[in-house]
PDB file of N, CA and C in Angstrom:
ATOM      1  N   UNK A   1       0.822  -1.193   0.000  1.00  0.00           N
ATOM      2  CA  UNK A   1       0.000   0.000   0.000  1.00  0.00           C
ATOM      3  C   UNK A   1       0.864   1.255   0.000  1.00  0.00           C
ATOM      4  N   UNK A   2       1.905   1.166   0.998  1.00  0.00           N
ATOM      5  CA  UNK A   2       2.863   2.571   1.213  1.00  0.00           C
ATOM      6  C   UNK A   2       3.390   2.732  -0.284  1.00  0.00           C
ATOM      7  N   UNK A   3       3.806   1.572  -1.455  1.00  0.00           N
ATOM      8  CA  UNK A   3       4.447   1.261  -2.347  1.00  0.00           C
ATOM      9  C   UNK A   3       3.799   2.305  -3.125  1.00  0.00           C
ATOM     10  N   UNK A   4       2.368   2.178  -3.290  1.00  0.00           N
ATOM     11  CA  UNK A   4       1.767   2.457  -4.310  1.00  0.00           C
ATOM     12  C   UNK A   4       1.624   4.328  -3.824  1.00  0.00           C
ATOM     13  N   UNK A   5       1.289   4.702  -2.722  1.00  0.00           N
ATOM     14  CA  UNK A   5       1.939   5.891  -2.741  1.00  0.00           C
ATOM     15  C   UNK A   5       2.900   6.799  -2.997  1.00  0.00           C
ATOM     16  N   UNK A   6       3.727   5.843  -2.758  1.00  0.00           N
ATOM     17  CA  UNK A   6       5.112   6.878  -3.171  1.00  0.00           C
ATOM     18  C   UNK A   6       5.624   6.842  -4.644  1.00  0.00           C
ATOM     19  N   UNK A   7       5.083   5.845  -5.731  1.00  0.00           N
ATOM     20  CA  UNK A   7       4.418   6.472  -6.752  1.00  0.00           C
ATOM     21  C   UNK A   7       4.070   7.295  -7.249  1.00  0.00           C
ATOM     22  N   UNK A   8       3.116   8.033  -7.025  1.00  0.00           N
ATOM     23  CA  UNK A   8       2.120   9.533  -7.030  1.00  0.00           C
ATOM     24  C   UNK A   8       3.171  10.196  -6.921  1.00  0.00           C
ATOM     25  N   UNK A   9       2.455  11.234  -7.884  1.00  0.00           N
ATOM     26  CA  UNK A   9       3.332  12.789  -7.397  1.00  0.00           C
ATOM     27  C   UNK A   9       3.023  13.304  -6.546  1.00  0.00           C
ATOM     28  N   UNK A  10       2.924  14.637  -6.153  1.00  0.00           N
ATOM     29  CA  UNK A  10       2.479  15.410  -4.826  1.00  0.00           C
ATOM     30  C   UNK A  10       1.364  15.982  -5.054  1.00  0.00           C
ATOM     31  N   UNK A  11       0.992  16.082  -6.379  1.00  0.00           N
ATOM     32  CA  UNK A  11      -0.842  16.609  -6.707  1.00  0.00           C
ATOM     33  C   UNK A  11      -1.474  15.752  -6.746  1.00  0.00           C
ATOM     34  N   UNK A  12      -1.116  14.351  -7.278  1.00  0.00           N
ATOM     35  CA  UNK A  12      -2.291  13.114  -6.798  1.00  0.00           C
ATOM     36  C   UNK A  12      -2.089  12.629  -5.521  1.00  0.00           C
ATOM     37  N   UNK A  13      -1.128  13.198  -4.616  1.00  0.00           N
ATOM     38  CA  UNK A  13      -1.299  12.821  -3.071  1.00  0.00           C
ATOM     39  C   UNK A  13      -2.046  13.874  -2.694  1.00  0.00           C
ATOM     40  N   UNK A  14      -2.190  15.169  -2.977  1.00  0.00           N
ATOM     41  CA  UNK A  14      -2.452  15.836  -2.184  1.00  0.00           C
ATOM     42  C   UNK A  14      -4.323  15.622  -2.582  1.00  0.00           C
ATOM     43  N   UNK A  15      -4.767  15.107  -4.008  1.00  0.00           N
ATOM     44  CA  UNK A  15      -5.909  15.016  -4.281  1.00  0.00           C
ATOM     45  C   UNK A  15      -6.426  13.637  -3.162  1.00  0.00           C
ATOM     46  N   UNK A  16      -5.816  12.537  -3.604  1.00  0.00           N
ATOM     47  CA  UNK A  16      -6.197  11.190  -2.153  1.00  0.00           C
ATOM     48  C   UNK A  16      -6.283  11.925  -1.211  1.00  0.00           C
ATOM     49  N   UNK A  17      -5.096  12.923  -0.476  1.00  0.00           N
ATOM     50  CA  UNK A  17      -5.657  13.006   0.730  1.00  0.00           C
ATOM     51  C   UNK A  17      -6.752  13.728   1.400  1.00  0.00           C
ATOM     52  N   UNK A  18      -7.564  14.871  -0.089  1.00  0.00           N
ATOM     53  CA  UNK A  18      -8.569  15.523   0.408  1.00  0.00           C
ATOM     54  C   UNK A  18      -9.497  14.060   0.333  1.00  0.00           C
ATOM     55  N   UNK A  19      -9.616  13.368  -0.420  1.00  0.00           N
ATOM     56  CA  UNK A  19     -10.854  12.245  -0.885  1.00  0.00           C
ATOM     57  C   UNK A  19     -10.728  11.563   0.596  1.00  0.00           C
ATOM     58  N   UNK A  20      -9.280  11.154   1.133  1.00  0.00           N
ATOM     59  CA  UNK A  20      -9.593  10.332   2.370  1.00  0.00           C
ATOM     60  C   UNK A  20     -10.148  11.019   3.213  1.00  0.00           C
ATOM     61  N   UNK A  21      -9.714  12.330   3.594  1.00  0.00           N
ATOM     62  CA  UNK A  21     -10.343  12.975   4.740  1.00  0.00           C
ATOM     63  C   UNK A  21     -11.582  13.177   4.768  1.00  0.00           C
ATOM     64  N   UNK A  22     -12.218  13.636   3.230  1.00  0.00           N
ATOM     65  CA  UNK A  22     -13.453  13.409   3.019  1.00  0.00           C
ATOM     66  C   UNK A  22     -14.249  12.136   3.462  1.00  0.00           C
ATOM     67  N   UNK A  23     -13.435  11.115   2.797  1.00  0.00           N
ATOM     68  CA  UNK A  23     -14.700   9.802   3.273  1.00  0.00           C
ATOM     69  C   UNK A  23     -14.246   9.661   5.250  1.00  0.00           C
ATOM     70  N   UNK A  24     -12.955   9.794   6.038  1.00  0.00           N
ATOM     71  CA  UNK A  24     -13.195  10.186   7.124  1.00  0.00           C
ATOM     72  C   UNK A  24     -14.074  10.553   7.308  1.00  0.00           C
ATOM     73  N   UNK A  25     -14.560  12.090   7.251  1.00  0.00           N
ATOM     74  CA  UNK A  25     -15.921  12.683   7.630  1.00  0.00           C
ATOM     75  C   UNK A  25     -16.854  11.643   7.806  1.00  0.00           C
ATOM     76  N   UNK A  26     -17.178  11.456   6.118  1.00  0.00           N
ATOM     77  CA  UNK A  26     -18.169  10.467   6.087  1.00  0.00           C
ATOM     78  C   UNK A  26     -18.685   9.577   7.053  1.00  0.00           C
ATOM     79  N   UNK A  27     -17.634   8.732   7.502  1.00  0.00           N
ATOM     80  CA  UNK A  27     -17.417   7.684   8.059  1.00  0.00           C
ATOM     81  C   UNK A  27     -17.667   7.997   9.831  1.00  0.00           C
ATOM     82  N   UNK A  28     -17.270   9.211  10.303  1.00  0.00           N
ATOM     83  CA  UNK A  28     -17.884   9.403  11.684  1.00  0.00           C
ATOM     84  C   UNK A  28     -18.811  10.083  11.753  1.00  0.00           C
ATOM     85  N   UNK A  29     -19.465  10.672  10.605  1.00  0.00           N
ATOM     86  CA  UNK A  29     -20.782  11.290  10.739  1.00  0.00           C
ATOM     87  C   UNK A  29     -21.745   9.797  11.027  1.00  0.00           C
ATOM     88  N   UNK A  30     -21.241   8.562  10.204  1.00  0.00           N
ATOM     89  CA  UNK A  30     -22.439   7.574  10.378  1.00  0.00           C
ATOM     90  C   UNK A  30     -22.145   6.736  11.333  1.00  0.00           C
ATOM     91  N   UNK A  31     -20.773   6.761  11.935  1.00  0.00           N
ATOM     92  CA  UNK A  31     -20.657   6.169  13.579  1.00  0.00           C
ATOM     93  C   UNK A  31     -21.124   6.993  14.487  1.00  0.00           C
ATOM     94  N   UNK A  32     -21.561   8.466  14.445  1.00  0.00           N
ATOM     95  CA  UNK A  32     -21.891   9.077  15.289  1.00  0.00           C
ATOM     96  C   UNK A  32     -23.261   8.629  15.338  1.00  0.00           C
ATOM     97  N   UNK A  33     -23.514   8.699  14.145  1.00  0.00           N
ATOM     98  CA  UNK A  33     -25.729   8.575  14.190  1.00  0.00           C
ATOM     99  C   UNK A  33     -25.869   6.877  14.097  1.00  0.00           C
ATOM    100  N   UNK A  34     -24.730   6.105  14.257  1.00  0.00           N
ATOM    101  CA  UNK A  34     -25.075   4.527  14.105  1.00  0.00           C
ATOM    102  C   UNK A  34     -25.581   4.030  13.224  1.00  0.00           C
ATOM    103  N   UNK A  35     -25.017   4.507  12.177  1.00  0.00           N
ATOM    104  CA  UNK A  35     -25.248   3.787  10.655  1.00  0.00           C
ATOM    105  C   UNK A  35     -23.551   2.855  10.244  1.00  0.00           C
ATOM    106  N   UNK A  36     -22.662   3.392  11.079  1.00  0.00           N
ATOM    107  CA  UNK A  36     -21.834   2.519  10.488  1.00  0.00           C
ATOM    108  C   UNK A  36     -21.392   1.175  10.764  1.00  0.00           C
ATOM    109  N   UNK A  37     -21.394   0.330   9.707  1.00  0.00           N
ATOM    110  CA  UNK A  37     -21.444  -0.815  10.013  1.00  0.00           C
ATOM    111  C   UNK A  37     -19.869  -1.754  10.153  1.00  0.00           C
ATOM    112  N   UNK A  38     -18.927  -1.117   9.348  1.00  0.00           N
ATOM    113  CA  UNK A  38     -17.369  -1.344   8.905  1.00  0.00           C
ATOM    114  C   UNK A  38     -16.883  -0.806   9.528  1.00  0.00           C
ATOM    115  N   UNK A  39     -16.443  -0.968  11.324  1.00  0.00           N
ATOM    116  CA  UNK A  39     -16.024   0.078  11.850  1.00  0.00           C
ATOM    117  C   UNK A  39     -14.671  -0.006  11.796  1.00  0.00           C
ATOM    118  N   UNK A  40     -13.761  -1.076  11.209  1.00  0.00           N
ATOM    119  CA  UNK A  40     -12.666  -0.977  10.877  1.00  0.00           C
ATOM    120  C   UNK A  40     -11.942   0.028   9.646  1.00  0.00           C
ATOM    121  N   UNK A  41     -12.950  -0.227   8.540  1.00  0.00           N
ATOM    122  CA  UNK A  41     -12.809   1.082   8.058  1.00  0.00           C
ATOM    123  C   UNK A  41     -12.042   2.255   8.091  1.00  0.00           C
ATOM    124  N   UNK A  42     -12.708   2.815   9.312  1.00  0.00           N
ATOM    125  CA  UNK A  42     -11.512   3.807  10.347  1.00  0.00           C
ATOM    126  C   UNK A  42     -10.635   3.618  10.131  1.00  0.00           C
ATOM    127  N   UNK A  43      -9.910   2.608  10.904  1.00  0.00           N
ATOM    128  CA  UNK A  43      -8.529   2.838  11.093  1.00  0.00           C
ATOM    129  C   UNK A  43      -7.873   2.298   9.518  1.00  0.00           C
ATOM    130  N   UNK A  44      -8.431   1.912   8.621  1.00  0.00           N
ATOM    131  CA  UNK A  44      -7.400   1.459   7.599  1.00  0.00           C
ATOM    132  C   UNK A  44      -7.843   3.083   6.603  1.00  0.00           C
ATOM    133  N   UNK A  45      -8.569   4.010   6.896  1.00  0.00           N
ATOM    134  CA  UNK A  45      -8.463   5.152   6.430  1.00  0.00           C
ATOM    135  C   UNK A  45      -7.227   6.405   7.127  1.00  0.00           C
ATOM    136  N   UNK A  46      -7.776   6.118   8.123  1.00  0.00           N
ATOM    137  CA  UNK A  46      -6.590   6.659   9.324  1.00  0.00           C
ATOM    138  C   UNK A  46      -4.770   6.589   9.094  1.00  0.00           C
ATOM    139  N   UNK A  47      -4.773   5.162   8.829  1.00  0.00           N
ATOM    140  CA  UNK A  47      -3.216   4.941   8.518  1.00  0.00           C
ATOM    141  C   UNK A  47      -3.133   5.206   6.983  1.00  0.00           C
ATOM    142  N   UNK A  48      -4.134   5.066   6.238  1.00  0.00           N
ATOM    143  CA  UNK A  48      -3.506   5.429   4.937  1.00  0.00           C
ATOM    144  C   UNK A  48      -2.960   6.889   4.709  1.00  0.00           C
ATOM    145  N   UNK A  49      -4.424   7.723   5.542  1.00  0.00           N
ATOM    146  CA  UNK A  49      -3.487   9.344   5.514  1.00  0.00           C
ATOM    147  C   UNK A  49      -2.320   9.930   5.869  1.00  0.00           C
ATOM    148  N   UNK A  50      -1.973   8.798   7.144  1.00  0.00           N
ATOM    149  CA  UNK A  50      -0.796   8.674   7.341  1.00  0.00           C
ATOM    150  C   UNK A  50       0.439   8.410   6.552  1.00  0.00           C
ATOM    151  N   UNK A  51       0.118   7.484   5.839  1.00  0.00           N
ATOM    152  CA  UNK A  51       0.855   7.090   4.703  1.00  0.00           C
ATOM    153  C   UNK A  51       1.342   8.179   3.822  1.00  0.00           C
ATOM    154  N   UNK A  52      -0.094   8.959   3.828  1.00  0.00           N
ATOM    155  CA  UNK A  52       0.312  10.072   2.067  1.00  0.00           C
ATOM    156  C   UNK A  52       1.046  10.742   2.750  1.00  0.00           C
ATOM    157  N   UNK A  53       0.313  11.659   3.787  1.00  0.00           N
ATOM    158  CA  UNK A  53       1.186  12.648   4.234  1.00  0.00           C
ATOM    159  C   UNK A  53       3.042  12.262   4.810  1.00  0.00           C
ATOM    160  N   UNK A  54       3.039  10.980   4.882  1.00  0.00           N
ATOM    161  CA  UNK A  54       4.710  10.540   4.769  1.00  0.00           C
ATOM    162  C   UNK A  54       5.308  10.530   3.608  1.00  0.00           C
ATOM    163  N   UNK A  55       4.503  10.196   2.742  1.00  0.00           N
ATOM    164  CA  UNK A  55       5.026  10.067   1.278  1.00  0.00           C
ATOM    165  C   UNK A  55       5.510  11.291   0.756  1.00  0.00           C
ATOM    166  N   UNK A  56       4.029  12.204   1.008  1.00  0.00           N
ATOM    167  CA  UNK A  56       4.515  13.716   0.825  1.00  0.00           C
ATOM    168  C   UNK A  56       5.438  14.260   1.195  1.00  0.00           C
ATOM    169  N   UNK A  57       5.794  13.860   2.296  1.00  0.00           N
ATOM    170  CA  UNK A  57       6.906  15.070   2.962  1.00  0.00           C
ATOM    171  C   UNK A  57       7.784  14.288   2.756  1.00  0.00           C
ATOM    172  N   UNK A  58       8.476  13.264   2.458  1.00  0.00           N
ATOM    173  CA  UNK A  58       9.454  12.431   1.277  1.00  0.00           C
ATOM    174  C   UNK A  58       9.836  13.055   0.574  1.00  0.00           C
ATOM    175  N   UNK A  59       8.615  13.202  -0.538  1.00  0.00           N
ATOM    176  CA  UNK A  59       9.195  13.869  -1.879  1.00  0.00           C
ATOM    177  C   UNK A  59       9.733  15.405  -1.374  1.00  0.00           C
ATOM    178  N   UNK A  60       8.689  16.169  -0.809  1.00  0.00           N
ATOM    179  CA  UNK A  60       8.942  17.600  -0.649  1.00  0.00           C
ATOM    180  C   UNK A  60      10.369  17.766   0.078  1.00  0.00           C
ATOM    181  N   UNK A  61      11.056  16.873   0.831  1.00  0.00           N
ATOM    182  CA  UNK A  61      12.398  16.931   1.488  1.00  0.00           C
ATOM    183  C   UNK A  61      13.217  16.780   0.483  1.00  0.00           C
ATOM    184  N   UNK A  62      13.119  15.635  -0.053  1.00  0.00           N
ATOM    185  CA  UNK A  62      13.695  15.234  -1.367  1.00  0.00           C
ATOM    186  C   UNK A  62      14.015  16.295  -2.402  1.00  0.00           C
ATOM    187  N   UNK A  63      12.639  16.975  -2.576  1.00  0.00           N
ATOM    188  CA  UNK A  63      13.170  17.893  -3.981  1.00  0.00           C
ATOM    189  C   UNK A  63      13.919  18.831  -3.279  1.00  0.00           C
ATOM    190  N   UNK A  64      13.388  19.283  -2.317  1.00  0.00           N
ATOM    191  CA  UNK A  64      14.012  20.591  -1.223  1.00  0.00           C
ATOM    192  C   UNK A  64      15.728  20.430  -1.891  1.00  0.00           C
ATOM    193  N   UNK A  65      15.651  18.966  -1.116  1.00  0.00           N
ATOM    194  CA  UNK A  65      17.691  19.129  -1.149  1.00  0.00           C
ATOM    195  C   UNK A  65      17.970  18.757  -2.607  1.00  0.00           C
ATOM    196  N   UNK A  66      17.369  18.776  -3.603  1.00  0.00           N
ATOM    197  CA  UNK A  66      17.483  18.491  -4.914  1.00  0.00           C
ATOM    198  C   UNK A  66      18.250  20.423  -5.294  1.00  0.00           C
ATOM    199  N   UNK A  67      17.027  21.025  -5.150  1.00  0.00           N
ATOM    200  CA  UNK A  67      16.773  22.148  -5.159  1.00  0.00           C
ATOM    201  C   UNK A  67      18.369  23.551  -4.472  1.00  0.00           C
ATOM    202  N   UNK A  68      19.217  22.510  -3.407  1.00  0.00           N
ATOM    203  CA  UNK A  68      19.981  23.189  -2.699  1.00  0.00           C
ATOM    204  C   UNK A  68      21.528  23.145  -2.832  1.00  0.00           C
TER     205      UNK A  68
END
């Protein structure tokens, strides 16, 4: 999974990570009102954002010292 992130450039990470945070939302608006049924879900959304935003700041270090 981390693989396939660091792949992406930094505009299709930064697009996943609005979509994950988005379905986040999603996802505790319907654990809040008890519609959700996948409550694992969560956490494999949770660590993936984790993921981008590592990936991201990878590359962005990366080019930084490219850049210096």
């Amino acid at each position: 999974m981390a693989a396939e992130f660091s792949d992406m450039s930094l505009d299709q990470l930064d697009d996943q990570l609005v979509k994950l945070k988005k379905e986040q939302f999603n996802l505790r608006f319907q654990r809040a009102s008890g519609q959700l049924e996948n409550t694992a879900r969560i956490r494999i959304i949770r660590r993936d954002i984790a993921r981008i935003k590592t990936a991201a700041r990878t590359k962005r270090a990366g080019s930084a010292k490219k850049g210096a």
